[in-house]
C-alpha atoms as a PDB file:
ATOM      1  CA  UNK A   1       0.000   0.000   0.000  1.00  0.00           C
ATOM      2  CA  UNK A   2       2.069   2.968  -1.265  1.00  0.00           C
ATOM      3  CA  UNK A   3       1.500   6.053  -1.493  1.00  0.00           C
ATOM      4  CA  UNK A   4      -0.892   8.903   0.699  1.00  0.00           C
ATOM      5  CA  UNK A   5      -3.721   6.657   2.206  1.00  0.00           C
ATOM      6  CA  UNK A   6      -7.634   7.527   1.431  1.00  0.00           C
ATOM      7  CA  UNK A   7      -8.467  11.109   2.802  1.00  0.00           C
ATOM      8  CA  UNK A   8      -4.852  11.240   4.297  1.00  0.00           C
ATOM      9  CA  UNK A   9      -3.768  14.779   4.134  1.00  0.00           C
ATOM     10  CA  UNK A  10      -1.117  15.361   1.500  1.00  0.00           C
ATOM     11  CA  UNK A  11       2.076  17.882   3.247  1.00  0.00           C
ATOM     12  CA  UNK A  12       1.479  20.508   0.020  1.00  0.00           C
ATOM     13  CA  UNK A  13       4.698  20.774  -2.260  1.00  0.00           C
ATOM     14  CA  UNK A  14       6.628  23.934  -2.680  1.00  0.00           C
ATOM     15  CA  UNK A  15       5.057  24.222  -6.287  1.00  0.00           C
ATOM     16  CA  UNK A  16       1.781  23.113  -4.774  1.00  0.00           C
ATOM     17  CA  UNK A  17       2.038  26.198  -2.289  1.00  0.00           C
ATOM     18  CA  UNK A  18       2.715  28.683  -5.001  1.00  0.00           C
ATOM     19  CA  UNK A  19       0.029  27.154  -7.081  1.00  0.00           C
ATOM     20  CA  UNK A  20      -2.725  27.816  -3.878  1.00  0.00           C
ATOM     21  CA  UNK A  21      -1.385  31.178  -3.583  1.00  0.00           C
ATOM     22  CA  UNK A  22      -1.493  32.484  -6.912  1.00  0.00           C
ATOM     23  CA  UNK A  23      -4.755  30.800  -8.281  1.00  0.00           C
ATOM     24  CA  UNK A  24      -7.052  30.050  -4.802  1.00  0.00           C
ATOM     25  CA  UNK A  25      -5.432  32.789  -2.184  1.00  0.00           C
ATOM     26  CA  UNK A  26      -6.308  35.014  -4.134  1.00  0.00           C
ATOM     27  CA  UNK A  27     -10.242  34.868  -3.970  1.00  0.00           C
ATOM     28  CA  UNK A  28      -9.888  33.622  -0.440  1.00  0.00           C
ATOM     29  CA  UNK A  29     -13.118  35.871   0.098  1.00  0.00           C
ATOM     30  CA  UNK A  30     -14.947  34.806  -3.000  1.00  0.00           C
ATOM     31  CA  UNK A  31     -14.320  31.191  -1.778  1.00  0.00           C
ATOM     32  CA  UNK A  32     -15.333  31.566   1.964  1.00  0.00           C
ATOM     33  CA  UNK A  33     -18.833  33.172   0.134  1.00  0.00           C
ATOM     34  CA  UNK A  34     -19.032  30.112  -2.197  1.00  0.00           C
ATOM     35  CA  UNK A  35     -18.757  27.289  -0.225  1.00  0.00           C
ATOM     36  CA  UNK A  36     -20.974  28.578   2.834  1.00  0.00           C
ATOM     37  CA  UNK A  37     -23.870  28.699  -0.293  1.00  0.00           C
ATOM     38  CA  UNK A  38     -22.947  25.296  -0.623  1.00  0.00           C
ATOM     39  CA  UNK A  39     -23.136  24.347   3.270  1.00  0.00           C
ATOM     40  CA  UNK A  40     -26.580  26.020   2.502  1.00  0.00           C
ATOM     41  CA  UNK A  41     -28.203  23.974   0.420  1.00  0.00           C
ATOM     42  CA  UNK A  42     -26.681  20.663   2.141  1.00  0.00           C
ATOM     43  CA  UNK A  43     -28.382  22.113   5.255  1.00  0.00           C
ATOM     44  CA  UNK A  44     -31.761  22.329   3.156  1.00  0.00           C
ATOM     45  CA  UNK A  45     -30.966  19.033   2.250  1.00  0.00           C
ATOM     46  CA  UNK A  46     -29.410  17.035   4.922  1.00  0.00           C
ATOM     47  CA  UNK A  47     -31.272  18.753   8.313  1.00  0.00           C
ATOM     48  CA  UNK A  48     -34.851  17.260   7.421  1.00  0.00           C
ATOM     49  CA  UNK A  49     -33.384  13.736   6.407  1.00  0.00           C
ATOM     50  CA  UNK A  50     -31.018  13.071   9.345  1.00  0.00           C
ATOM     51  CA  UNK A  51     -31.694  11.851  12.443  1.00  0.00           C
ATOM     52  CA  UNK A  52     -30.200  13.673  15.448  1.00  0.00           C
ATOM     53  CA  UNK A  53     -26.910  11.190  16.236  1.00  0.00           C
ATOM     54  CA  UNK A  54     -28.229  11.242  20.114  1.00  0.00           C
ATOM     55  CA  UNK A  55     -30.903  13.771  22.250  1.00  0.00           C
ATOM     56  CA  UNK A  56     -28.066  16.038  22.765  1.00  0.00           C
ATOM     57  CA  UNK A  57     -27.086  16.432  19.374  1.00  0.00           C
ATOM     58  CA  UNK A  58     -29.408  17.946  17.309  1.00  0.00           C
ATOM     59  CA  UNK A  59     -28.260  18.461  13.232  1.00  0.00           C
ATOM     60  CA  UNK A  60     -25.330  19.572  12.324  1.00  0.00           C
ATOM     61  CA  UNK A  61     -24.015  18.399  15.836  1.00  0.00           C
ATOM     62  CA  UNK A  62     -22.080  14.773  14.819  1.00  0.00           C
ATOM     63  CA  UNK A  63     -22.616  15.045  11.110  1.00  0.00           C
ATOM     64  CA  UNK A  64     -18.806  16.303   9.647  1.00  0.00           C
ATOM     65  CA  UNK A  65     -18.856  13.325   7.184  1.00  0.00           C
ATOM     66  CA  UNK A  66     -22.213  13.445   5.895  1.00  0.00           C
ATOM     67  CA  UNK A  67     -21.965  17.030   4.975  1.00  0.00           C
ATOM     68  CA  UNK A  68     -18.226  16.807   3.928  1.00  0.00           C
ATOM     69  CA  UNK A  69     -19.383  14.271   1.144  1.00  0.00           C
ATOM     70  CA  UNK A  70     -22.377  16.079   0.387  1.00  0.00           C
ATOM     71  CA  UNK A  71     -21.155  19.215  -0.428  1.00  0.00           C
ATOM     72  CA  UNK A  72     -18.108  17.809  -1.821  1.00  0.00           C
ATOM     73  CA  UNK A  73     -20.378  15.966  -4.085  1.00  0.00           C
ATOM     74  CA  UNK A  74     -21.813  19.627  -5.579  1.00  0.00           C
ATOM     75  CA  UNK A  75     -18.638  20.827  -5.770  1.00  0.00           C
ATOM     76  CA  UNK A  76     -17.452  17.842  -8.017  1.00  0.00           C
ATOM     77  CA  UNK A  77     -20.912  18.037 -10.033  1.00  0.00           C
ATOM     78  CA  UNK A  78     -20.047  21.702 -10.776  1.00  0.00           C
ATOM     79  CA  UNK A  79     -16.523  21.859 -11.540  1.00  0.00           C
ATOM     80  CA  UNK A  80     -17.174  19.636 -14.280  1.00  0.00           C
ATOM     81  CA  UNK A  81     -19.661  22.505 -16.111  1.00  0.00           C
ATOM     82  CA  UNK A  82     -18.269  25.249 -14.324  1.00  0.00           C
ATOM     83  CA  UNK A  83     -20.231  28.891 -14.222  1.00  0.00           C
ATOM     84  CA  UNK A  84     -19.515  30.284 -11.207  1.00  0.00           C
ATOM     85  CA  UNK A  85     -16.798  32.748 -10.984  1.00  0.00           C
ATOM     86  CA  UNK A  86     -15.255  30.046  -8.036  1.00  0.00           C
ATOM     87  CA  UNK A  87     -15.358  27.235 -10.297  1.00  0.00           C
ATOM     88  CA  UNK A  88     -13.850  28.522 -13.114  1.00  0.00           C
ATOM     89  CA  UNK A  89     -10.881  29.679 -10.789  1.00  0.00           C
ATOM     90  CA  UNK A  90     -11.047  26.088  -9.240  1.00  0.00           C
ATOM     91  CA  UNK A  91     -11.275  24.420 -12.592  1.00  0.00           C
ATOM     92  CA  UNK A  92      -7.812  26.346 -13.956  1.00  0.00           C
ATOM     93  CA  UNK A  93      -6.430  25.271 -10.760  1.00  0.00           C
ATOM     94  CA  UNK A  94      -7.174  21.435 -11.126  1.00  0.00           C
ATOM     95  CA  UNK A  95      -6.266  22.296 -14.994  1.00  0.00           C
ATOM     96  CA  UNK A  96      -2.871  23.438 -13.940  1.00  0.00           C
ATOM     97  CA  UNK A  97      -1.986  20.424 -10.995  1.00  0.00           C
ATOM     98  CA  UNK A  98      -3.963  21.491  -8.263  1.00  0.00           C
ATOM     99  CA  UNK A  99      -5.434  19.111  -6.263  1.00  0.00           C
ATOM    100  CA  UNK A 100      -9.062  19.438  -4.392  1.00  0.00           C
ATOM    101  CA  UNK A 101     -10.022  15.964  -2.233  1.00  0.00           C
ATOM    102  CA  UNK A 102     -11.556  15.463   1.267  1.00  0.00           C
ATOM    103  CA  UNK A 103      -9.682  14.605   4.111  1.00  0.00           C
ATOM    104  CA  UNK A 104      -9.775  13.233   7.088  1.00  0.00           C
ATOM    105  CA  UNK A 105      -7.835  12.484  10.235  1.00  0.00           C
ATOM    106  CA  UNK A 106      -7.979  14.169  14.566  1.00  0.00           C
ATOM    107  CA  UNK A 107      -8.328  17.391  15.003  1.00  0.00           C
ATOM    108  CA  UNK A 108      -6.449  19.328  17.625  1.00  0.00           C
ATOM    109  CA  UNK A 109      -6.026  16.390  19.754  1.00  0.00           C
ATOM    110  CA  UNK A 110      -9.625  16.429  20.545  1.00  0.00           C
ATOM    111  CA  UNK A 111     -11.866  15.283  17.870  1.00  0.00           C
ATOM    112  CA  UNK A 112     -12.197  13.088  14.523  1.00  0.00           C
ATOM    113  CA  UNK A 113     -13.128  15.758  11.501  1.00  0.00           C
ATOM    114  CA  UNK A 114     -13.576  15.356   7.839  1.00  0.00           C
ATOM    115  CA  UNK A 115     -12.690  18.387   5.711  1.00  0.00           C
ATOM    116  CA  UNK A 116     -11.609  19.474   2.137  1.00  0.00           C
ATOM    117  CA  UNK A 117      -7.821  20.022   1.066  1.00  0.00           C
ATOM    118  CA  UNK A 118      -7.608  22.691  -1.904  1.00  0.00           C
ATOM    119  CA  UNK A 119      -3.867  22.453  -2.803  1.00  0.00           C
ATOM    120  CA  UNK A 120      -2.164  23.765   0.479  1.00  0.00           C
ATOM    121  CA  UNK A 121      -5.187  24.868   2.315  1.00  0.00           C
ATOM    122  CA  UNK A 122      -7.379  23.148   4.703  1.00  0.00           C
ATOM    123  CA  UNK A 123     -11.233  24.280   3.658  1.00  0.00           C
ATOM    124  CA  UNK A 124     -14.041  23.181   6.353  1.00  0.00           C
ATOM    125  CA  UNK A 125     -17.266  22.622   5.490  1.00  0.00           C
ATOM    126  CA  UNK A 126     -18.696  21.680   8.680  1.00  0.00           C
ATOM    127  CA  UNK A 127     -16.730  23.298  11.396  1.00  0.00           C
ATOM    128  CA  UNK A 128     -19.707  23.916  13.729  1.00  0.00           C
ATOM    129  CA  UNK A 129     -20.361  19.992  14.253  1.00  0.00           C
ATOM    130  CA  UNK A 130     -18.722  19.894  17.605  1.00  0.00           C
ATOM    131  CA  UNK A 131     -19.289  23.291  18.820  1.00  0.00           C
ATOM    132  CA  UNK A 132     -22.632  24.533  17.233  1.00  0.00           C
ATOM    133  CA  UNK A 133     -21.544  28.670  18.169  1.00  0.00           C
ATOM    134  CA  UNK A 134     -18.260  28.236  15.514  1.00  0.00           C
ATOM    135  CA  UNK A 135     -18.668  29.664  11.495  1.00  0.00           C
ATOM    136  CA  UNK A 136     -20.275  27.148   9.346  1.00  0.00           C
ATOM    137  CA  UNK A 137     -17.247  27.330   7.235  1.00  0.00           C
ATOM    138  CA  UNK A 138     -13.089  27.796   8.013  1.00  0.00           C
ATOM    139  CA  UNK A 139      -9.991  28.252   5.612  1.00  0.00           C
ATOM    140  CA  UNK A 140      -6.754  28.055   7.160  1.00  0.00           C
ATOM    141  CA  UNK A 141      -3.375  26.441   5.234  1.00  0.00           C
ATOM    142  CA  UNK A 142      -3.273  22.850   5.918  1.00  0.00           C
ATOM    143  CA  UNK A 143       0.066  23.346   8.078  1.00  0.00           C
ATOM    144  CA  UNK A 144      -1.639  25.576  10.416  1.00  0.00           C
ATOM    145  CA  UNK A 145      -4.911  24.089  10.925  1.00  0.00           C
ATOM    146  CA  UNK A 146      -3.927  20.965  13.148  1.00  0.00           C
ATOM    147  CA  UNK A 147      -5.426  18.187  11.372  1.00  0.00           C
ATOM    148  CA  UNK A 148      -2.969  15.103  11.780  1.00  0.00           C
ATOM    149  CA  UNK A 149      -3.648  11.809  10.950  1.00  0.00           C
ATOM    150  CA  UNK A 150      -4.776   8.699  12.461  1.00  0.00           C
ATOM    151  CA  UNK A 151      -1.169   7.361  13.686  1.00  0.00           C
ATOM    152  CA  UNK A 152      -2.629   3.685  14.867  1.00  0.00           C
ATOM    153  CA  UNK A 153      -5.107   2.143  17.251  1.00  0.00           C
ATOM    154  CA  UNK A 154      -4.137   3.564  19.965  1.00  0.00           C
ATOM    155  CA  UNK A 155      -4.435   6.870  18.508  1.00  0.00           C
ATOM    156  CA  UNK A 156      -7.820   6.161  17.428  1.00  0.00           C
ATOM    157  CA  UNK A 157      -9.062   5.311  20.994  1.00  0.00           C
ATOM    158  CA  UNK A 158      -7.537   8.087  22.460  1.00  0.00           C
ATOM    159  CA  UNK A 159      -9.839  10.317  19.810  1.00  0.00           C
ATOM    160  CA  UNK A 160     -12.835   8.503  20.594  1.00  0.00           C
ATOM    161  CA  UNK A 161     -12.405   8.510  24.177  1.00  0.00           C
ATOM    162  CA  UNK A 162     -12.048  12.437  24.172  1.00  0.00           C
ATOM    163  CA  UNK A 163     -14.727  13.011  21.237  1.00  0.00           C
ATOM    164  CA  UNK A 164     -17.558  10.052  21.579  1.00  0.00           C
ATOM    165  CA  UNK A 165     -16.982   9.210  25.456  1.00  0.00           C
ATOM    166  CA  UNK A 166     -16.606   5.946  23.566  1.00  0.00           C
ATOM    167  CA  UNK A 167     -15.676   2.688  25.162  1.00  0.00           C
ATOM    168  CA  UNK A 168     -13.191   0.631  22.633  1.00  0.00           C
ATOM    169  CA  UNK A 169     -13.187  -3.319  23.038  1.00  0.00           C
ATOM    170  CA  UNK A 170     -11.426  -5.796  21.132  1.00  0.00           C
ATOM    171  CA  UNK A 171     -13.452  -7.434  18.153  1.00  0.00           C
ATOM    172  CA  UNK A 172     -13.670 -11.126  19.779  1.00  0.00           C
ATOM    173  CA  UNK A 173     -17.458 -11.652  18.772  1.00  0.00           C
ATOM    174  CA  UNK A 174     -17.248 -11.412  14.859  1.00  0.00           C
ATOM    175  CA  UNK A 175     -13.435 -12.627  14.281  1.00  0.00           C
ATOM    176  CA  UNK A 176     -13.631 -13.312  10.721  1.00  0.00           C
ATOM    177  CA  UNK A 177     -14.253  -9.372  10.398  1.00  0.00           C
ATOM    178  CA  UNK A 178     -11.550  -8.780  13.069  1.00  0.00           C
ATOM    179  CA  UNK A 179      -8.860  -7.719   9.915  1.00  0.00           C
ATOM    180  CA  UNK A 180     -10.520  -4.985   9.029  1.00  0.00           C
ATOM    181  CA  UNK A 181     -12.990  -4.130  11.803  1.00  0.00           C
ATOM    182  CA  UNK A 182     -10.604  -4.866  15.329  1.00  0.00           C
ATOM    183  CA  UNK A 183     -12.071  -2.394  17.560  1.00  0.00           C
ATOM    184  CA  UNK A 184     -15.360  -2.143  19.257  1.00  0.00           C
ATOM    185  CA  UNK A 185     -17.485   0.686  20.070  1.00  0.00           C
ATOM    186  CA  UNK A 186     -19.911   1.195  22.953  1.00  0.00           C
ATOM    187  CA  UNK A 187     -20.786   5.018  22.791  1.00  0.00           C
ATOM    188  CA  UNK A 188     -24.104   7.047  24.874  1.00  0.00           C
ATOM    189  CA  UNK A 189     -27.143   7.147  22.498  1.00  0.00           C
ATOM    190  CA  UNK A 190     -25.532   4.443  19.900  1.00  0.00           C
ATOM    191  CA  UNK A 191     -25.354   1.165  18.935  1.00  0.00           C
ATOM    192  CA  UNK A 192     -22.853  -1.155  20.482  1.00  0.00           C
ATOM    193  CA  UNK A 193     -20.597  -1.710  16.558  1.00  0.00           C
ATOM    194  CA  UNK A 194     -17.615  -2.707  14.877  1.00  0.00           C
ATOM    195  CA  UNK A 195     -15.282   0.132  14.697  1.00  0.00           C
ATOM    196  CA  UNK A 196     -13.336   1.405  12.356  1.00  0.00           C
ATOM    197  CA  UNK A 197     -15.239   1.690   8.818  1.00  0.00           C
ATOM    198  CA  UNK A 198     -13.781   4.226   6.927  1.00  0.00           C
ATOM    199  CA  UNK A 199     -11.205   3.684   4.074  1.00  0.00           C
ATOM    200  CA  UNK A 200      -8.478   5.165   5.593  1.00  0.00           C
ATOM    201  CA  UNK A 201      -8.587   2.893   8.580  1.00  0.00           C
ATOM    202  CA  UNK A 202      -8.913   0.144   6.600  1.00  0.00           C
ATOM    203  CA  UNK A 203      -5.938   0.575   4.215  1.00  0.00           C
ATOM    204  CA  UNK A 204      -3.780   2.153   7.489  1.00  0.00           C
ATOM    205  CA  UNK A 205      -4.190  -1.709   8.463  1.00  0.00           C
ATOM    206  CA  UNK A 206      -3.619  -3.308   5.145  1.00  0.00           C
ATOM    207  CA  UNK A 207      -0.497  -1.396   4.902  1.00  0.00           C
ATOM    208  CA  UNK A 208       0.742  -2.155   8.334  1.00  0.00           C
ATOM    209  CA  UNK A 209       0.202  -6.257   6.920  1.00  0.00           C
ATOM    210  CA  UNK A 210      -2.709  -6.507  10.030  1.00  0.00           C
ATOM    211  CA  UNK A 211       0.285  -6.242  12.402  1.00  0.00           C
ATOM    212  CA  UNK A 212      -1.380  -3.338  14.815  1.00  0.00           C
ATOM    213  CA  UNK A 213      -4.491  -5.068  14.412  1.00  0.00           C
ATOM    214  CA  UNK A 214      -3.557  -8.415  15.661  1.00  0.00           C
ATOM    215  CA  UNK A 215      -1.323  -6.760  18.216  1.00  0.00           C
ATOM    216  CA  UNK A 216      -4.574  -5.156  19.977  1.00  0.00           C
ATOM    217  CA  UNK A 217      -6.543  -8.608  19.431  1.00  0.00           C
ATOM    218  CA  UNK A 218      -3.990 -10.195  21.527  1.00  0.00           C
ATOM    219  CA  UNK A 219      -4.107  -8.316  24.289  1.00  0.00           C
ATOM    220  CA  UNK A 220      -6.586  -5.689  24.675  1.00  0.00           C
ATOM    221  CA  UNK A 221      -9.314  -6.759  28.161  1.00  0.00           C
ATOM    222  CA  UNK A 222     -12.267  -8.596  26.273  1.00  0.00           C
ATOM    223  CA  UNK A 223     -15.656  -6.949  25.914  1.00  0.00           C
ATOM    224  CA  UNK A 224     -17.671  -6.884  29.188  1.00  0.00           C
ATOM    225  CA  UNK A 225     -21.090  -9.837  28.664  1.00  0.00           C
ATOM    226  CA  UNK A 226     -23.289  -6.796  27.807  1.00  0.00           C
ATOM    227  CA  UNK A 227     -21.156  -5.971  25.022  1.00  0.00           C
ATOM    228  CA  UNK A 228     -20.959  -9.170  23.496  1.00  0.00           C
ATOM    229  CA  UNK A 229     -24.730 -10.102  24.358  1.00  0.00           C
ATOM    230  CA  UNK A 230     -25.767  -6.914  21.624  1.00  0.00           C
ATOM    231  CA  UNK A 231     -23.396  -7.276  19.198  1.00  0.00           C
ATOM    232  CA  UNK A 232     -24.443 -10.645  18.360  1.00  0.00           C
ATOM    233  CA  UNK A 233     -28.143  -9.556  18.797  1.00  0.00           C
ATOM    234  CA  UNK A 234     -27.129  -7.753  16.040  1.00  0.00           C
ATOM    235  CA  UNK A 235     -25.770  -9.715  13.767  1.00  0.00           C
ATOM    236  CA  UNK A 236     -26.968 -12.475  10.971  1.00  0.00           C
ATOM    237  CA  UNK A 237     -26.600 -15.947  11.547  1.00  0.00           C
ATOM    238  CA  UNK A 238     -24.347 -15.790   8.224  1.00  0.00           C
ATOM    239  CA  UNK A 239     -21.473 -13.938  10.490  1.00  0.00           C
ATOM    240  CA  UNK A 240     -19.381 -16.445  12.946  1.00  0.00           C
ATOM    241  CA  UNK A 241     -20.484 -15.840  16.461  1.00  0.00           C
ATOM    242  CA  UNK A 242     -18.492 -17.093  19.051  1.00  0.00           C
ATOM    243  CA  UNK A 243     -17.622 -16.320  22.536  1.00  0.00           C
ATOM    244  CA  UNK A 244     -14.548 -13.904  23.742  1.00  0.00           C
ATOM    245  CA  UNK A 245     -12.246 -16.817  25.027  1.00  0.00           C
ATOM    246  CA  UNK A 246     -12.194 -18.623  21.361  1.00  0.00           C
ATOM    247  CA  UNK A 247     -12.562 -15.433  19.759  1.00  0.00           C
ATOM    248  CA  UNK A 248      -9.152 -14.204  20.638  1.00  0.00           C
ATOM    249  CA  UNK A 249      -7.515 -17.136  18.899  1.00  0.00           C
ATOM    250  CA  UNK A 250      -9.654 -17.348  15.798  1.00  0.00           C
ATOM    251  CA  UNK A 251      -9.640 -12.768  15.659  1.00  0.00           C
ATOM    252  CA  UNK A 252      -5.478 -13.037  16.083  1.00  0.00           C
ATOM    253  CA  UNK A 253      -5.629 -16.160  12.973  1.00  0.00           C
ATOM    254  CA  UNK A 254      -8.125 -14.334  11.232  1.00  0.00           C
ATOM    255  CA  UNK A 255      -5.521 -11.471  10.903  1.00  0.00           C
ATOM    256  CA  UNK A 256      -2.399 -13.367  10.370  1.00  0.00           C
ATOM    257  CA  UNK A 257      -4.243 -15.549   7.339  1.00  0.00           C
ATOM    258  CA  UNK A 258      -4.941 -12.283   5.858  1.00  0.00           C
ATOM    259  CA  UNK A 259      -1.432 -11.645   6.274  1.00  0.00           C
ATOM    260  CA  UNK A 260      -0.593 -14.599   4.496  1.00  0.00           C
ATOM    261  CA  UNK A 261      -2.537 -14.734   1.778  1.00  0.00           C
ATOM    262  CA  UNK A 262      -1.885 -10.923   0.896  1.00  0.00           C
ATOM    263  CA  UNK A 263      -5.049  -9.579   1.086  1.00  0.00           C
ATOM    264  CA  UNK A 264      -6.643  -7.961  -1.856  1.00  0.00           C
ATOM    265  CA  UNK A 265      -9.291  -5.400  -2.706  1.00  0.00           C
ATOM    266  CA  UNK A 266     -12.128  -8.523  -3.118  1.00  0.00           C
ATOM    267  CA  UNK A 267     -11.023  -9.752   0.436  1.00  0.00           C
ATOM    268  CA  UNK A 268     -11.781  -6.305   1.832  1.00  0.00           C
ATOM    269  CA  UNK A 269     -15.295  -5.886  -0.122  1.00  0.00           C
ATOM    270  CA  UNK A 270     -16.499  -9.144   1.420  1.00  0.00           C
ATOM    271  CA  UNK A 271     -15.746  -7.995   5.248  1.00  0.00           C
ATOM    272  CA  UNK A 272     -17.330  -4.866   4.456  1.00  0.00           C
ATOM    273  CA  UNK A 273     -20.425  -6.254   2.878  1.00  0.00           C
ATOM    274  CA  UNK A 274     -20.973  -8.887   6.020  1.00  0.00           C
ATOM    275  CA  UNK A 275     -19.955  -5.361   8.190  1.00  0.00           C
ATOM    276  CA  UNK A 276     -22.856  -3.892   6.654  1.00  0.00           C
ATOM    277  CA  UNK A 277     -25.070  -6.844   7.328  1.00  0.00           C
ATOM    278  CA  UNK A 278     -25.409  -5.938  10.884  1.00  0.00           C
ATOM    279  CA  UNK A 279     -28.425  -4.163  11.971  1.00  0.00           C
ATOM    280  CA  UNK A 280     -28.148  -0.347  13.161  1.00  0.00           C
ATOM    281  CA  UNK A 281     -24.731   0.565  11.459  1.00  0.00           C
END
């Protein structure tokens, strides 16, 4: 697995800098303006069909990934016809080796947050999902604006920990999954779930050959009975169930097989289909 990892924020290039500042710097305004009309109509769009993420979190509170990929979405849609003063600026860029992508990784030390990158600058979408008060919208240059990625597991659980008030277990109830999905989550007003499904964590632990993943398997305290007890409640008879004491075994195989047998992109899209089998993701 070579190369910058899915929504892994790319360090920006000397040329890449000069690039931003000639062709996007300079209609930082314009740009703030355009993408909070954006935000806009993913708000008209996204508010009515979401459901709050818990009682204390009404929309956008929780929702940095839904409205990342929405407006990102528009954004794509129009810079392929572009009209708008914005896009035709944008389009040159992209024209000229610019790139635009979404991003994603811990925030400050305190929270996970999904955002765009335009060349060297970090451009947020949905900056008032953790604290409601902030702008809808923030530009700052990507080496300023404190967005680091997900290092390993234990990076990942200290993020949750601060952000969710989650609880992260070992995945010894679904091993087979275990690979991909080694962590899980018990967070207030959710679902007890596999953790982590997002590209990125998945191809951080293809490229580290399972290793971190099996590491945590091993010895991470098993899931209290409650934990297990919902999960499988949860889950189709098609998916493995067994109990935490054989679980660790089979979850630590599970992850050295895939080892073995160098796991490719098929491999992955079956564990995520049988992920997505289980009710309430």
């Amino acid at each position: 697995m070579d190369g910058l990892l899915p929504q892994e924020i790319e360090p920006p290039t000397p040329e890449m800098e000069r690039l931003t500042s000639r062709m996007v710097l300079s209609i930082l305004p314009q740009l703030m303006a355009y993408l909070a009309d954006i935000r806009a109509l993913v708000d008209a769009e996204l508010q009515p069909a979401l459901q709050p993420v818990s009682p204390v979190k009404p929309y956008p509170l929780g929702r940095c990934e839904e409205i990342t990929r929405a407006a990102m979405a528009i954004l794509g849609r129009r810079l392929r016809e572009p009209a708008h003063p914005v896009e035709h600026a944008l389009a040159s860029f992209l024209r000229q080796g610019g790139r635009i992508r979404t991003i994603w990784g811990a925030l400050r030390g305190t929270y996970f947050q999904n955002a765009f990158q335009i060349g060297s600058l970090y451009a947020d979408v949905a900056n008032d999902t953790v604290v409601i008060t902030k702008p809808k919208v923030e530009i700052l240059p990507v080496r300023e604006c404190g967005l680091v990625p997900i290092r390993d597991i234990a990076h990942f659980i200290e993020i949750a920990g601060t952000y969710w008030g989650g609880e992260i277990y070992p995945n010894l109830v679904i091993p087979d999954l275990a690979p991909l999905f080694p962590m899980i989550s018990r967070v207030p007003h959710q679902s007890v779930r596999p953790q982590m499904g997002c590209d990125y964590m998945i191809d951080l632990f293809r490229r580290d050959q399972f290793r971190g993943p099996e590491a945590f398997l091993a010895s991470a305290p098993p899931p209290p009975p409650e934990v297990v007890e919902e999960l499988r409640s949860l889950c189709p008879e098609t998916i493995r169930h067994v109990t935490p004491d054989s679980g660790r075994d089979l979850a630590v195989a599970a992850c050295r097989r895939a080892r073995d047998i160098r796991a490719d992109n098929a491999w992955r899209d079956r564990l995520v289909l049988d992920l997505l089998s289980i009710k309430r993701l």
